[in-house]
C-alpha atoms as a PDB file:
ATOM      1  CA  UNK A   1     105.640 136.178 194.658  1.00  0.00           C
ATOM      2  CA  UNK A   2     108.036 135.618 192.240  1.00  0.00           C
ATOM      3  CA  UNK A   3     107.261 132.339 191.057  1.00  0.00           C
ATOM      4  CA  UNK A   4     103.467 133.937 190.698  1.00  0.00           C
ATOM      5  CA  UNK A   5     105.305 136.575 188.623  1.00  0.00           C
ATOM      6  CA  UNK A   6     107.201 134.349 186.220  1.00  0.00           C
ATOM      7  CA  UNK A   7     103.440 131.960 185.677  1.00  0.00           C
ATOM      8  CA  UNK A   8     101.812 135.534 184.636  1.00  0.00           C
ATOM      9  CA  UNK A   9     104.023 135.987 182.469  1.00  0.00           C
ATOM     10  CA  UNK A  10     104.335 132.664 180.842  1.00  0.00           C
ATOM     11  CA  UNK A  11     100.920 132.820 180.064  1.00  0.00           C
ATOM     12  CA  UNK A  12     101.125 136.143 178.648  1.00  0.00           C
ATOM     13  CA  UNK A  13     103.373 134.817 176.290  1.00  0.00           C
ATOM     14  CA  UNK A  14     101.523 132.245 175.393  1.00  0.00           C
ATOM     15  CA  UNK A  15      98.714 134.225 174.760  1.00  0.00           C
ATOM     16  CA  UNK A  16     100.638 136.782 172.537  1.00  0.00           C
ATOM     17  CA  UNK A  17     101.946 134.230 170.661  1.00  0.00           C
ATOM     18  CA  UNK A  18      98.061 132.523 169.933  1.00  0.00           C
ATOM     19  CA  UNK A  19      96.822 135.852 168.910  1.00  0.00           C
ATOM     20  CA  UNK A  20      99.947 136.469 166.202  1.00  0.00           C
ATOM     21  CA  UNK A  21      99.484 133.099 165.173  1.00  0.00           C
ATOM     22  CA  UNK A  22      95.587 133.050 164.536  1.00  0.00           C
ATOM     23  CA  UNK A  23      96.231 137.125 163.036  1.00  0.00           C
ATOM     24  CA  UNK A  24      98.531 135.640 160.418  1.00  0.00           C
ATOM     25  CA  UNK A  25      96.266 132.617 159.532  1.00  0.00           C
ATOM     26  CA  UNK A  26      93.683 135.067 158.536  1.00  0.00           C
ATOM     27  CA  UNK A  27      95.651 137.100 156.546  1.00  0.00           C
ATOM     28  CA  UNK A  28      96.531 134.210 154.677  1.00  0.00           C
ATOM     29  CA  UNK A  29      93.187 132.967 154.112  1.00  0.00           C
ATOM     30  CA  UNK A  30      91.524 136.493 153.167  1.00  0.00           C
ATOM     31  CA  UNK A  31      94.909 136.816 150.767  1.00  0.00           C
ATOM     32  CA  UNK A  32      94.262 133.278 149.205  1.00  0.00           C
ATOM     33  CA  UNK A  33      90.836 134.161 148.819  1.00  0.00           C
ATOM     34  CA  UNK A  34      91.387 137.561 147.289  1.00  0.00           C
ATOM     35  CA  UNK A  35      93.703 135.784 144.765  1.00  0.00           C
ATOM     36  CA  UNK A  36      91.197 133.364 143.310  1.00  0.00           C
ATOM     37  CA  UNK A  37      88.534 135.884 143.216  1.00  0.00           C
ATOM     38  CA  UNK A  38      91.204 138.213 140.774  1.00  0.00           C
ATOM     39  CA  UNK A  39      91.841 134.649 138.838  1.00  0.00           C
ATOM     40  CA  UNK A  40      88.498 134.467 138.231  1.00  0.00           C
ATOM     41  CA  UNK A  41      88.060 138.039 137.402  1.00  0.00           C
ATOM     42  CA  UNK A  42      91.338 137.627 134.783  1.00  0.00           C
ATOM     43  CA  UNK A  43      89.993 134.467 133.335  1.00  0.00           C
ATOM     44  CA  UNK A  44      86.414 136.067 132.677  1.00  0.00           C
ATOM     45  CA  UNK A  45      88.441 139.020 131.139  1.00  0.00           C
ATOM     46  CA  UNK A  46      90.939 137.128 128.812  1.00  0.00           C
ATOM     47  CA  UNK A  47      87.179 135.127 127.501  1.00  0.00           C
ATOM     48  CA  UNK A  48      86.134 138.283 126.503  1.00  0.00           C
ATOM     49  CA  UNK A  49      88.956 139.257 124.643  1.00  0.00           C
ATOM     50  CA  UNK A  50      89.122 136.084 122.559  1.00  0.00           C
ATOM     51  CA  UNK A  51      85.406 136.737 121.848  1.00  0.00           C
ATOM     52  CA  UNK A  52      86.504 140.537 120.643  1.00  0.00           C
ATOM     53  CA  UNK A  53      89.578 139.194 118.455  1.00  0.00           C
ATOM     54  CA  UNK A  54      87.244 136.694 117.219  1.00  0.00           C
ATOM     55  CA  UNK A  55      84.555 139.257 115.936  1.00  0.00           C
ATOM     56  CA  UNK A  56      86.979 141.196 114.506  1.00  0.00           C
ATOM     57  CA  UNK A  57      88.464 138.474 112.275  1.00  0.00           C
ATOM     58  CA  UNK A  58      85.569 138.149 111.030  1.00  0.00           C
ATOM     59  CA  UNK A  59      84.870 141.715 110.474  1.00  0.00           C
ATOM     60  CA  UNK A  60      88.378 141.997 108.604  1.00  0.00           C
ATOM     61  CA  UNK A  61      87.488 138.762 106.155  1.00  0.00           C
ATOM     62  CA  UNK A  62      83.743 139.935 105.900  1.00  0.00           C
ATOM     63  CA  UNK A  63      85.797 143.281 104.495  1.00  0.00           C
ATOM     64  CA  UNK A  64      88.401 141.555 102.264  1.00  0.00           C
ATOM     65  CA  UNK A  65      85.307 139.770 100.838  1.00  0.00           C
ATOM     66  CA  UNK A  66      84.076 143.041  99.834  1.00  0.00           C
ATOM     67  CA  UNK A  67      86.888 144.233  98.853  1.00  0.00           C
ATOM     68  CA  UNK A  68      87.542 141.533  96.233  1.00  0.00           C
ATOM     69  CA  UNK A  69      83.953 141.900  94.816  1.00  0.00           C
ATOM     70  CA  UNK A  70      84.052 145.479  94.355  1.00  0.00           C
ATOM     71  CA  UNK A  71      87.218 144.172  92.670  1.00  0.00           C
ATOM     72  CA  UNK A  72      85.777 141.806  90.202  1.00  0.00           C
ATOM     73  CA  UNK A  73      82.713 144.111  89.589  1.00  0.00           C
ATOM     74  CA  UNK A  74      84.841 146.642  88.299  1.00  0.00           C
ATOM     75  CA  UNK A  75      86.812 144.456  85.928  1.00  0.00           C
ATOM     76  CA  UNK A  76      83.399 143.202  84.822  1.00  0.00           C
ATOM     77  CA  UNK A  77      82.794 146.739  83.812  1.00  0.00           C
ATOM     78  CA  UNK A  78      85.736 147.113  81.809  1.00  0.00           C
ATOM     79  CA  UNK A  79      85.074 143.539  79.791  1.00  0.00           C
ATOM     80  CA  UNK A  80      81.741 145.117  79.058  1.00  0.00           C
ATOM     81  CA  UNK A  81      83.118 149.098  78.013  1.00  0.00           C
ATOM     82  CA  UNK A  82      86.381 147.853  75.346  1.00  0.00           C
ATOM     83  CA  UNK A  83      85.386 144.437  75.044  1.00  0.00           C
ATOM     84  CA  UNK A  84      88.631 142.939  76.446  1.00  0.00           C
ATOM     85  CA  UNK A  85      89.059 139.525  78.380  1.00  0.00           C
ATOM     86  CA  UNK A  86      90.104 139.029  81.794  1.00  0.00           C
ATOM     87  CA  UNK A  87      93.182 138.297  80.784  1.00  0.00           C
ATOM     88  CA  UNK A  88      93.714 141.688  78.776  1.00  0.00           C
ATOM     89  CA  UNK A  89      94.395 145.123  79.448  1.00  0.00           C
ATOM     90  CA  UNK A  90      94.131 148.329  77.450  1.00  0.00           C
ATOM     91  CA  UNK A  91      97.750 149.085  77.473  1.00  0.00           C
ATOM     92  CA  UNK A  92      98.004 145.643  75.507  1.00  0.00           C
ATOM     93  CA  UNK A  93      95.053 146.650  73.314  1.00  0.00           C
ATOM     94  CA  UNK A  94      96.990 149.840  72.136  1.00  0.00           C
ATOM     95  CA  UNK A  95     100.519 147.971  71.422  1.00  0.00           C
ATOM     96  CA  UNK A  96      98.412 145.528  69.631  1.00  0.00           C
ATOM     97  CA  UNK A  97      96.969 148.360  67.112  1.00  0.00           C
ATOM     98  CA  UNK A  98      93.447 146.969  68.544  1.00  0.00           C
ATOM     99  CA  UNK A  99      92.344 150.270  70.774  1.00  0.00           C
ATOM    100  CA  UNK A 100      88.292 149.800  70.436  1.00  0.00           C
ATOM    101  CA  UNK A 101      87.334 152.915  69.001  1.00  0.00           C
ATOM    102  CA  UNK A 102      89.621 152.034  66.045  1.00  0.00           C
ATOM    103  CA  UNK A 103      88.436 148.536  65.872  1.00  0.00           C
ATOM    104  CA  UNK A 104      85.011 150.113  65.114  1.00  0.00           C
ATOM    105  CA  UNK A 105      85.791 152.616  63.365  1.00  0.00           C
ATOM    106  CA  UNK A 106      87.617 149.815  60.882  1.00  0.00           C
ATOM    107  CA  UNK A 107      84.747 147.845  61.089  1.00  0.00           C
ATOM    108  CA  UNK A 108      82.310 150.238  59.869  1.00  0.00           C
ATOM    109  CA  UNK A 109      84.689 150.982  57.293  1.00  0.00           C
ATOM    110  CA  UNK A 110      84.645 147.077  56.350  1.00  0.00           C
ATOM    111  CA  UNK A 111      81.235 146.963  56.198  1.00  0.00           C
ATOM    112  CA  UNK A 112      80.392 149.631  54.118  1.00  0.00           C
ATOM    113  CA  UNK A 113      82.968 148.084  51.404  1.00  0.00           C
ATOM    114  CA  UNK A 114      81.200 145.008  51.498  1.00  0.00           C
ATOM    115  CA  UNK A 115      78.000 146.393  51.162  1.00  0.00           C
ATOM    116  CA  UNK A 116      79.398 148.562  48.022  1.00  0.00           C
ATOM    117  CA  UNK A 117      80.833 145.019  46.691  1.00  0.00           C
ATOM    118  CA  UNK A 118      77.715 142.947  47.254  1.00  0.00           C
ATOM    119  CA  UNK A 119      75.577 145.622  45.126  1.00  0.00           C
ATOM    120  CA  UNK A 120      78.006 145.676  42.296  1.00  0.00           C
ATOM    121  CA  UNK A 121      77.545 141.837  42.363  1.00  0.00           C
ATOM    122  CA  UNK A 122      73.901 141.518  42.695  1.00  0.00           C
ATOM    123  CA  UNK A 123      73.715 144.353  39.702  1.00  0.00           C
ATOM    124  CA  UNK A 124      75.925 142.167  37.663  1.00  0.00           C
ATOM    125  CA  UNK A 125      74.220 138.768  38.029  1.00  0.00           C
ATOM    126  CA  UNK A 126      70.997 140.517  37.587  1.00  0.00           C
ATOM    127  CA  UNK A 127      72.113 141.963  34.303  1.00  0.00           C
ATOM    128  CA  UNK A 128      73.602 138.299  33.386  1.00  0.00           C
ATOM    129  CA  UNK A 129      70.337 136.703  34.025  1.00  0.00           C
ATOM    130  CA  UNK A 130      68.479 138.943  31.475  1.00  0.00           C
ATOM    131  CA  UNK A 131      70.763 137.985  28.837  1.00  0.00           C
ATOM    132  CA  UNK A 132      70.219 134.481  29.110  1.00  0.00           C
ATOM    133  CA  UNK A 133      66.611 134.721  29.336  1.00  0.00           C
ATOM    134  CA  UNK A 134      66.545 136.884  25.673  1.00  0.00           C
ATOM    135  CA  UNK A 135      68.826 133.767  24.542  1.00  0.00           C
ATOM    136  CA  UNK A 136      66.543 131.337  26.057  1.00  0.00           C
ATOM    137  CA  UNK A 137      63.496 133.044  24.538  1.00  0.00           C
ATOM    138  CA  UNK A 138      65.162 133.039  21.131  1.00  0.00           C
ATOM    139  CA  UNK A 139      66.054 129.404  20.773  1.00  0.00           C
ATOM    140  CA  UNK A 140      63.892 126.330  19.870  1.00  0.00           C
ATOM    141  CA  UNK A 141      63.379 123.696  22.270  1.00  0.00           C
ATOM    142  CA  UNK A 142      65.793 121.332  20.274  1.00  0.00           C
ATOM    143  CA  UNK A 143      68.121 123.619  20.806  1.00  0.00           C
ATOM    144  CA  UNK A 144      67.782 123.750  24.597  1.00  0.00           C
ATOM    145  CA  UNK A 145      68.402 119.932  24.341  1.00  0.00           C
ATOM    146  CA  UNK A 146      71.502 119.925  22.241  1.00  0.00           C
ATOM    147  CA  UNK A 147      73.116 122.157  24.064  1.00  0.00           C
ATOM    148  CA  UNK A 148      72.988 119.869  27.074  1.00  0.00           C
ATOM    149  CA  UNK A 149      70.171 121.650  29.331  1.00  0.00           C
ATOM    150  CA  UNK A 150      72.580 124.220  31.539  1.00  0.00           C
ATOM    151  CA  UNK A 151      75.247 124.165  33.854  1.00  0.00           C
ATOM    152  CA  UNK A 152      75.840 121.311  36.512  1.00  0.00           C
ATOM    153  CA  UNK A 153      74.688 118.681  34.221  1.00  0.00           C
ATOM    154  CA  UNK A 154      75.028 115.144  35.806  1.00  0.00           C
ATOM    155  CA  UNK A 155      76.241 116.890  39.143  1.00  0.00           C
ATOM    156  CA  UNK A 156      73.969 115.766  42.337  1.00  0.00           C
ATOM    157  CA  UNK A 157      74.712 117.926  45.073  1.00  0.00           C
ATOM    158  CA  UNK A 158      75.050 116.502  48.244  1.00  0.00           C
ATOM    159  CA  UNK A 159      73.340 118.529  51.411  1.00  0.00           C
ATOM    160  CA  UNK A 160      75.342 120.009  54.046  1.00  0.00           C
ATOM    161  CA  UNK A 161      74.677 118.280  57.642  1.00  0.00           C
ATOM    162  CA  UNK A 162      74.354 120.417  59.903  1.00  0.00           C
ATOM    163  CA  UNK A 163      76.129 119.294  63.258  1.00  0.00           C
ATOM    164  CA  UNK A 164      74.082 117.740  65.782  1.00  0.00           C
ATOM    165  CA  UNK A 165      73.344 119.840  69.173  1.00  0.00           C
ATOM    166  CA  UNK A 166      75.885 118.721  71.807  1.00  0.00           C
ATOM    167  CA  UNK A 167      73.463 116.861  74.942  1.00  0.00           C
ATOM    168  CA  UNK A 168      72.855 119.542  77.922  1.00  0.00           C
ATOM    169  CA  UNK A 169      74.453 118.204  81.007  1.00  0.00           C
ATOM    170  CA  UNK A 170      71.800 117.143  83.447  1.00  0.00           C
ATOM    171  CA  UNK A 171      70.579 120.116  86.048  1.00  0.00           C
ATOM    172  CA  UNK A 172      72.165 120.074  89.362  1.00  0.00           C
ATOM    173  CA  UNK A 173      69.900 119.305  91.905  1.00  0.00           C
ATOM    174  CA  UNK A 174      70.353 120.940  95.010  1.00  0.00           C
ATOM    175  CA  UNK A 175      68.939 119.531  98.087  1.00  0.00           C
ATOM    176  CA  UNK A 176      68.349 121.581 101.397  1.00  0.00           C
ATOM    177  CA  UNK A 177      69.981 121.094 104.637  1.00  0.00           C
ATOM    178  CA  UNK A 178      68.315 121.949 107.846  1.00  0.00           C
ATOM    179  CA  UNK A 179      67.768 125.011 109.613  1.00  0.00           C
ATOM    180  CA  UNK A 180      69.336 126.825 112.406  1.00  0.00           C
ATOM    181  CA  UNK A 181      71.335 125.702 115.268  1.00  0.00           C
ATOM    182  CA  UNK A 182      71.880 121.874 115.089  1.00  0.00           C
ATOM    183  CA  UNK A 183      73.956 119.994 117.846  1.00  0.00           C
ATOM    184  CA  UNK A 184      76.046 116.473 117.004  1.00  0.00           C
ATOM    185  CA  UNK A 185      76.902 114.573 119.646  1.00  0.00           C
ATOM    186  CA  UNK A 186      80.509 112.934 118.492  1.00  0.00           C
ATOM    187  CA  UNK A 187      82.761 110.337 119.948  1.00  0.00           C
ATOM    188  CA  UNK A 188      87.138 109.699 119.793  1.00  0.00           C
ATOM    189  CA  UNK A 189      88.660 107.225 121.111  1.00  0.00           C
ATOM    190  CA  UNK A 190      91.901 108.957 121.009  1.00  0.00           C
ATOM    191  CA  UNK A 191      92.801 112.654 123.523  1.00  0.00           C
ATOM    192  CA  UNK A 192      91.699 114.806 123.593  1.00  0.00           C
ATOM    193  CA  UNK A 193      88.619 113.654 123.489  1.00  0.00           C
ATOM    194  CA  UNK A 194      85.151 115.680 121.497  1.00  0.00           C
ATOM    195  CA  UNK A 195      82.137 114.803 122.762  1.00  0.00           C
ATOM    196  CA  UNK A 196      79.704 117.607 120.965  1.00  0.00           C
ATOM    197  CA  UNK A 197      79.623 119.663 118.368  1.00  0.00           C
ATOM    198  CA  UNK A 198      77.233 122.933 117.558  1.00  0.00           C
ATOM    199  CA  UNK A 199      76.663 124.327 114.051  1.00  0.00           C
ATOM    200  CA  UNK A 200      74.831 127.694 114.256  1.00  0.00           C
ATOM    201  CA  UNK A 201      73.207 128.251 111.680  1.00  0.00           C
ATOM    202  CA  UNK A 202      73.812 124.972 109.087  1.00  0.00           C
ATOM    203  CA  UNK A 203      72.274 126.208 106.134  1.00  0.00           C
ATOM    204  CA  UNK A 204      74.314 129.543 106.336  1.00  0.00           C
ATOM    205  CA  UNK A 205      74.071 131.960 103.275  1.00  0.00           C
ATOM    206  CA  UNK A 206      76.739 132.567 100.712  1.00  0.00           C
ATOM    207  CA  UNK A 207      78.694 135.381 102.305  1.00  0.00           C
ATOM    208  CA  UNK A 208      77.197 135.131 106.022  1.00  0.00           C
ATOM    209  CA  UNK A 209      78.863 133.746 109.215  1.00  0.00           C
ATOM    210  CA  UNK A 210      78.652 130.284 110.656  1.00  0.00           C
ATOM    211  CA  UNK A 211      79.333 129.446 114.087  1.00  0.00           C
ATOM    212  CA  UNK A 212      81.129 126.137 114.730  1.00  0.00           C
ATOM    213  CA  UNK A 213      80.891 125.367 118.863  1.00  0.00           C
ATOM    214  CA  UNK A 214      83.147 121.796 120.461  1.00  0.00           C
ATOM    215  CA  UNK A 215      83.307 120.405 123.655  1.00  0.00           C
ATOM    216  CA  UNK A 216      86.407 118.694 124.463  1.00  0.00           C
ATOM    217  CA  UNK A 217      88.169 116.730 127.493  1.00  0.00           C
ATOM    218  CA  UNK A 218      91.762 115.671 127.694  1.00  0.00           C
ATOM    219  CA  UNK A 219      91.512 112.645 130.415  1.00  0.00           C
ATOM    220  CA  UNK A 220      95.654 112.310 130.572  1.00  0.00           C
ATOM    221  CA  UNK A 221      95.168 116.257 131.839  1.00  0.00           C
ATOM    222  CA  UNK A 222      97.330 117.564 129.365  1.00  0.00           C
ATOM    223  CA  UNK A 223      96.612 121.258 128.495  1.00  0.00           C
ATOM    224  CA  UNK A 224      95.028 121.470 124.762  1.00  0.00           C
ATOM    225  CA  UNK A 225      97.176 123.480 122.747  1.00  0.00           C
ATOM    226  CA  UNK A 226      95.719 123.761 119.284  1.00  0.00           C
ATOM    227  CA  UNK A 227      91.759 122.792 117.960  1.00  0.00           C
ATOM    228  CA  UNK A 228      91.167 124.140 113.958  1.00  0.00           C
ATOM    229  CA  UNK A 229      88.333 123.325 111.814  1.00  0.00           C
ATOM    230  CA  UNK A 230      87.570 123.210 108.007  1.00  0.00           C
ATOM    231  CA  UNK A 231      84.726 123.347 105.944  1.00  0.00           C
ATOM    232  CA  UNK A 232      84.663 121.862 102.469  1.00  0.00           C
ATOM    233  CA  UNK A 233      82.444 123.398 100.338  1.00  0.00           C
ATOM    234  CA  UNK A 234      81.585 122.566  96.374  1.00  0.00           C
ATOM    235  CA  UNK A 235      84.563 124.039  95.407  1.00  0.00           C
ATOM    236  CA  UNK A 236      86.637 125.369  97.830  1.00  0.00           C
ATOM    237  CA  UNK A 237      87.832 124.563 101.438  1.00  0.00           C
ATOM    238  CA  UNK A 238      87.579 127.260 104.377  1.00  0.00           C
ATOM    239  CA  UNK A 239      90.056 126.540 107.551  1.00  0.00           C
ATOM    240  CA  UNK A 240      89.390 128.526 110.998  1.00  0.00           C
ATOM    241  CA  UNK A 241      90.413 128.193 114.582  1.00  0.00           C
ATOM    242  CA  UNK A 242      88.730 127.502 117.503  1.00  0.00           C
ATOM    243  CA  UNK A 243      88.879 129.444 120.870  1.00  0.00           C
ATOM    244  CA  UNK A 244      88.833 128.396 124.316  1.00  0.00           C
ATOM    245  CA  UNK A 245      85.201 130.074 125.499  1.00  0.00           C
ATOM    246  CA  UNK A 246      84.628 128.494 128.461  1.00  0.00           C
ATOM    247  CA  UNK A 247      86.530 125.703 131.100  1.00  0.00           C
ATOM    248  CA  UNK A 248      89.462 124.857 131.670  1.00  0.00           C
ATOM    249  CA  UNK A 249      92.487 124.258 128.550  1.00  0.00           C
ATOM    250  CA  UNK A 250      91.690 120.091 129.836  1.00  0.00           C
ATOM    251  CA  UNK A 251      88.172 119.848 129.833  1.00  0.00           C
ATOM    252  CA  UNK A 252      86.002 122.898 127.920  1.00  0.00           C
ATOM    253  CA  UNK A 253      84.172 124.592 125.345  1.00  0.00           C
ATOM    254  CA  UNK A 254      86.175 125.914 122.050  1.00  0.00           C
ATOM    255  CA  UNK A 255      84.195 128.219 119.056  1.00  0.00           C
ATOM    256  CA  UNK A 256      85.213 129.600 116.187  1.00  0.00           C
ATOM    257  CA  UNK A 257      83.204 131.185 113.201  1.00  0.00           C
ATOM    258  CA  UNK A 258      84.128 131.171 109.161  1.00  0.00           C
ATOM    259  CA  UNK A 259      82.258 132.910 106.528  1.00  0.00           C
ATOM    260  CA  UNK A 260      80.753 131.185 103.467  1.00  0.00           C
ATOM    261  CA  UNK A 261      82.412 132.014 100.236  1.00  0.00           C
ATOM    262  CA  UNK A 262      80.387 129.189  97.734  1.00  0.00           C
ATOM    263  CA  UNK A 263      77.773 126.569  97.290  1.00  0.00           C
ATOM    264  CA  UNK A 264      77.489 123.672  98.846  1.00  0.00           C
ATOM    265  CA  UNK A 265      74.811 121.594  96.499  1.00  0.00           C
ATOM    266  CA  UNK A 266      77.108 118.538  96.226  1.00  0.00           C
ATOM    267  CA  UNK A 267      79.613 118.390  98.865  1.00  0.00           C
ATOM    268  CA  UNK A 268      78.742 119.561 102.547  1.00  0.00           C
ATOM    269  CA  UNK A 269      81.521 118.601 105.160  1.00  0.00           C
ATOM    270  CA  UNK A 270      83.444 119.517 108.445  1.00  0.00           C
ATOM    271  CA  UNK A 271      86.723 118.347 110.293  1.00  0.00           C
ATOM    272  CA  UNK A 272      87.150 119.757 113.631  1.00  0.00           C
ATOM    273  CA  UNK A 273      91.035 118.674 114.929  1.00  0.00           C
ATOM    274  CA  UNK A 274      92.080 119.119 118.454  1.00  0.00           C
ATOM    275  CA  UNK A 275      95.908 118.734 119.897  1.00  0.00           C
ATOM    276  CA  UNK A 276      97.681 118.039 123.280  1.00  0.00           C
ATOM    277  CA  UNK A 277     101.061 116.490 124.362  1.00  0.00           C
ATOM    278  CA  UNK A 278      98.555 113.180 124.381  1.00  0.00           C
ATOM    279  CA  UNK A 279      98.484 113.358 120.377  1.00  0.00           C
ATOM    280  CA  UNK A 280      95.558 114.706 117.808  1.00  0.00           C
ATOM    281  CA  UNK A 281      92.017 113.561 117.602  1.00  0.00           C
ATOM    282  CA  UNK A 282      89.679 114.646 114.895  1.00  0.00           C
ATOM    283  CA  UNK A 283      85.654 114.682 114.222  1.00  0.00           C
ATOM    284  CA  UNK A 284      84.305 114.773 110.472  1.00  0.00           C
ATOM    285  CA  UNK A 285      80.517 115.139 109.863  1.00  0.00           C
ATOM    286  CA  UNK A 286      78.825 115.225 106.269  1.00  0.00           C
ATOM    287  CA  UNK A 287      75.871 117.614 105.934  1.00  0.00           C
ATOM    288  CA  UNK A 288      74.849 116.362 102.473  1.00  0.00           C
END
């Protein structure tokens, strides 16, 4: 009976121990499982964020753009009211004795005089001309002759030349890039590596967003730390960073957006740079 005792309760044991055993290998499976679903959940999250900081940047240079027009508009309207240059203001105006209501009040003044001053002289030649027309009428034609036929005798006069018209430069001719949403597909040799690039739209409008889209793979698995862009325009150049949208910081999808502050009738390009502890790779494409 006893040794039946002690086999009962072996087994028992056993069993106990099986059941803890199996108990705890769930709760570590439904833990790990629970963990990559929150992963998932934070990673989906923090892509949304990026997406939000993203439209806001643009929202804040969209407003400084504004900003700076409303800027220039208003100097404009100054130029136009006192007739100052960019370069002037009306406190300098007034310490130069040159407020614009004086200056036109001067000028008037001027004018007037010279109108007064051009009458007395037109009266003056006109009463000079009669008297040498009685003269003329009195004397003989030998007369005329001896006294050597008027003033400017042997004198040719030699025609102003009036300057000739500097050549207009030849027009500018602008040619068209496509529409909408085109897609490159790009190669480096170097990591981390850019296989595609989007451009949505290419033939953005002065003041109006473009969307610049890049896949990239790092094949030495080095996390990406850094991937910028610039456009060059006709005569500026327009940096902006790209954001991790989708993937993995080794093999994803990065966009970023920039807003269009000239033309682009001459020069049309893009360099996208991406970095990683493997070293820097970069992409330029020419749209004109």
């Amino acid at each position: 009976m006893k040794k039946k005792s002690r086999s009962v309760l072996i087994i028992s044991i056993i069993l106990v121990l099986f059941s803890v055993s199996f108990f705890a290998k769930s709760r570590i499976s439904l833990a790990a499982t629970i963990s990559g679903v929150r992963l998932a959940q934070f990673q989906e999250q923090i892509t949304k964020i990026r997406a939000q900081i993203q439209e806001i940047k643009t929202l804040i240079e969209i407003k400084n753009l504004k900003k700076e027009i409303d800027e220039k508009e208003d100097l404009m309207e100054k130029v136009r009211m006192y007739g100052l240059t960019l370069h002037q203001t009306i406190p300098d105006i007034i310490l130069q004795g040159l407020y614009p209501f004086k200056v036109v009040e001067e000028s008037s003044t001027t004018t007037t005089a010279t109108d007064t001053v051009a009458t007395t002289t037109l009266a003056e030649a006109s009463t000079t001309a009669s008297s040498t027309e009685e003269v003329a009428s009195e004397a003989t034609t030998t007369e005329l002759i001896t006294t050597g036929g008027g003033l400017g005798e042997g004198i040719i006069p030699v025609p102003e030349l009036e300057p000739e018209p500097e050549p207009e430069p030849p027009p500018v001719v602008c040619t068209s890039v496509p529409s909408g949403t085109i897609t490159y597909s790009v190669s480096t040799k170097a990591n981390p590596k850019m296989t595609q690039v989007v451009i949505s739209p290419l033939d953005v409008e002065k003041f109006s967003s473009q969307a610049v889209r890049a896949t990239i793979q790092e094949t030495n698995d080095n996390p990406i730390t850094n991937v910028s862009g610039t456009a060059f325009l006709d005569n500026v150049s327009i940096p902006f960073t790209l954001y991790l949208i989708s993937g993995t910081e080794t093999s994803g999808t990065w966009q970023g957006s920039w807003v269009n502050s000239d033309s682009y009738c001459k020069t049309y390009m893009m360099r996208i740079t991406a970095t990683s502890a493997s070293g820097q790779s970069n992409v330029e494409l020419s749209f004109k």
